[in-house]
C-alpha atoms as a PDB file:
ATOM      1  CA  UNK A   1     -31.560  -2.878 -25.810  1.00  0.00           C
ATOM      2  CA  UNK A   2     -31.691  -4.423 -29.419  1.00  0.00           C
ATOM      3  CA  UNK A   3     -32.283  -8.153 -28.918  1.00  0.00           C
ATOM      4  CA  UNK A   4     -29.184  -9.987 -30.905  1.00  0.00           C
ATOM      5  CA  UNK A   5     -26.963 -13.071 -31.218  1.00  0.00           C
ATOM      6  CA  UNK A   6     -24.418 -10.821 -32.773  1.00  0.00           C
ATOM      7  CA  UNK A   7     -22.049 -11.046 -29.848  1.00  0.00           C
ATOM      8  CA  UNK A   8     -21.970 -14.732 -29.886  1.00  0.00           C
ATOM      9  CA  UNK A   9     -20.542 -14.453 -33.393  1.00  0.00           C
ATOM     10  CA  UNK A  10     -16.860 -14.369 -32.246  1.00  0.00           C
ATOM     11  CA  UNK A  11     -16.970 -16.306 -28.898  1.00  0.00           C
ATOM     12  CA  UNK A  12     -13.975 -18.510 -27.993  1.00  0.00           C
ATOM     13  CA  UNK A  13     -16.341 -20.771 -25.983  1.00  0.00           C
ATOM     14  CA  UNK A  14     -13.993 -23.295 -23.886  1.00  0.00           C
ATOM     15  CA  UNK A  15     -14.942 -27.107 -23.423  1.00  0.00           C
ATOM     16  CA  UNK A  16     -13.648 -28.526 -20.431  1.00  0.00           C
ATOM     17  CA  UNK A  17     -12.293 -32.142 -20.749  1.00  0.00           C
ATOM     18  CA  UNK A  18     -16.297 -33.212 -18.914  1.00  0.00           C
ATOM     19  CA  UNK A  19     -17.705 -31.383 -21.281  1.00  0.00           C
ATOM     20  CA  UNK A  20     -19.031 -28.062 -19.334  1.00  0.00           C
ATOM     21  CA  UNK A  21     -18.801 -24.736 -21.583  1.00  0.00           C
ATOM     22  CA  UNK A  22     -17.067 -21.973 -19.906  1.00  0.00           C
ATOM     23  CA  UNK A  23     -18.480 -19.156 -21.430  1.00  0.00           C
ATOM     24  CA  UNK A  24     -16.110 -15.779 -21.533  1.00  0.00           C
ATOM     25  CA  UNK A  25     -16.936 -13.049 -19.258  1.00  0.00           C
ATOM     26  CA  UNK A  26     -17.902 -10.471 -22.045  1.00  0.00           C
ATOM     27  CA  UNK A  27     -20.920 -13.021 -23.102  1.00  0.00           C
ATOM     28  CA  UNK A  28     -22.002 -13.974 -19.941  1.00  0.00           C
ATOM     29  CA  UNK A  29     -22.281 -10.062 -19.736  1.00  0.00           C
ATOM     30  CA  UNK A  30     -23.951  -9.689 -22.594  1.00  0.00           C
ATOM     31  CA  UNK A  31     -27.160 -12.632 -21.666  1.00  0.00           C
ATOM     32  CA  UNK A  32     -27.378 -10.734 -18.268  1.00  0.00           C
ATOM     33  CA  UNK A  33     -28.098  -8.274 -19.378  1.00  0.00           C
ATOM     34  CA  UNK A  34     -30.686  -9.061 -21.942  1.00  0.00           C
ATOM     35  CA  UNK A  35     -32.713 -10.463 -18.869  1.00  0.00           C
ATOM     36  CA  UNK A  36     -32.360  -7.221 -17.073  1.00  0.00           C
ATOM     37  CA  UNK A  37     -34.763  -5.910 -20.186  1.00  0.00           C
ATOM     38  CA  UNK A  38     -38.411  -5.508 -18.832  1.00  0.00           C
ATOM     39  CA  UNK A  39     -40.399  -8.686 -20.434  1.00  0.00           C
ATOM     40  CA  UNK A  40     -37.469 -11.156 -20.968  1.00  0.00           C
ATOM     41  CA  UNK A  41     -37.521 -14.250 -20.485  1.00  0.00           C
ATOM     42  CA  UNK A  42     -34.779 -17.249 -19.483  1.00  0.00           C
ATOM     43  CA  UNK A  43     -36.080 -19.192 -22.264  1.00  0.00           C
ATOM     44  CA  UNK A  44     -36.410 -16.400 -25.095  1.00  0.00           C
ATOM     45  CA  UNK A  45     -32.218 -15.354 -24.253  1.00  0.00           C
ATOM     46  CA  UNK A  46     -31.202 -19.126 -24.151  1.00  0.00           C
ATOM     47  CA  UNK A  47     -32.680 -19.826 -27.697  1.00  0.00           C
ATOM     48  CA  UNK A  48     -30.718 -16.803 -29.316  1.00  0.00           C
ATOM     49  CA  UNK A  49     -28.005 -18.077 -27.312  1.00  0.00           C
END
């Protein structure tokens, strides 16, 4: 899987009124399964995020 931020591009990314993002279900998709790659880590998807 080619490691990219492209899908992030076009996100409509919610804040609730608290301040918590509610990320859609297509993205939260997508950072699953860039961990599911052998070697990822939490901290190399959550930068590109």
């Amino acid at each position: 899987m080619e490691h990219s931020t492209e899908f992030l591009s076009n996100i409509d990314m919610v804040v609730g009124p608290r301040g918590h993002c509610r990320w859609p279900d297509a993205v939260k998709a997508q950072i699953v399964a860039e961990m599911l790659v052998e070697g990822a880590s939490v901290g190399a998807v959550a930068r590109r995020c």
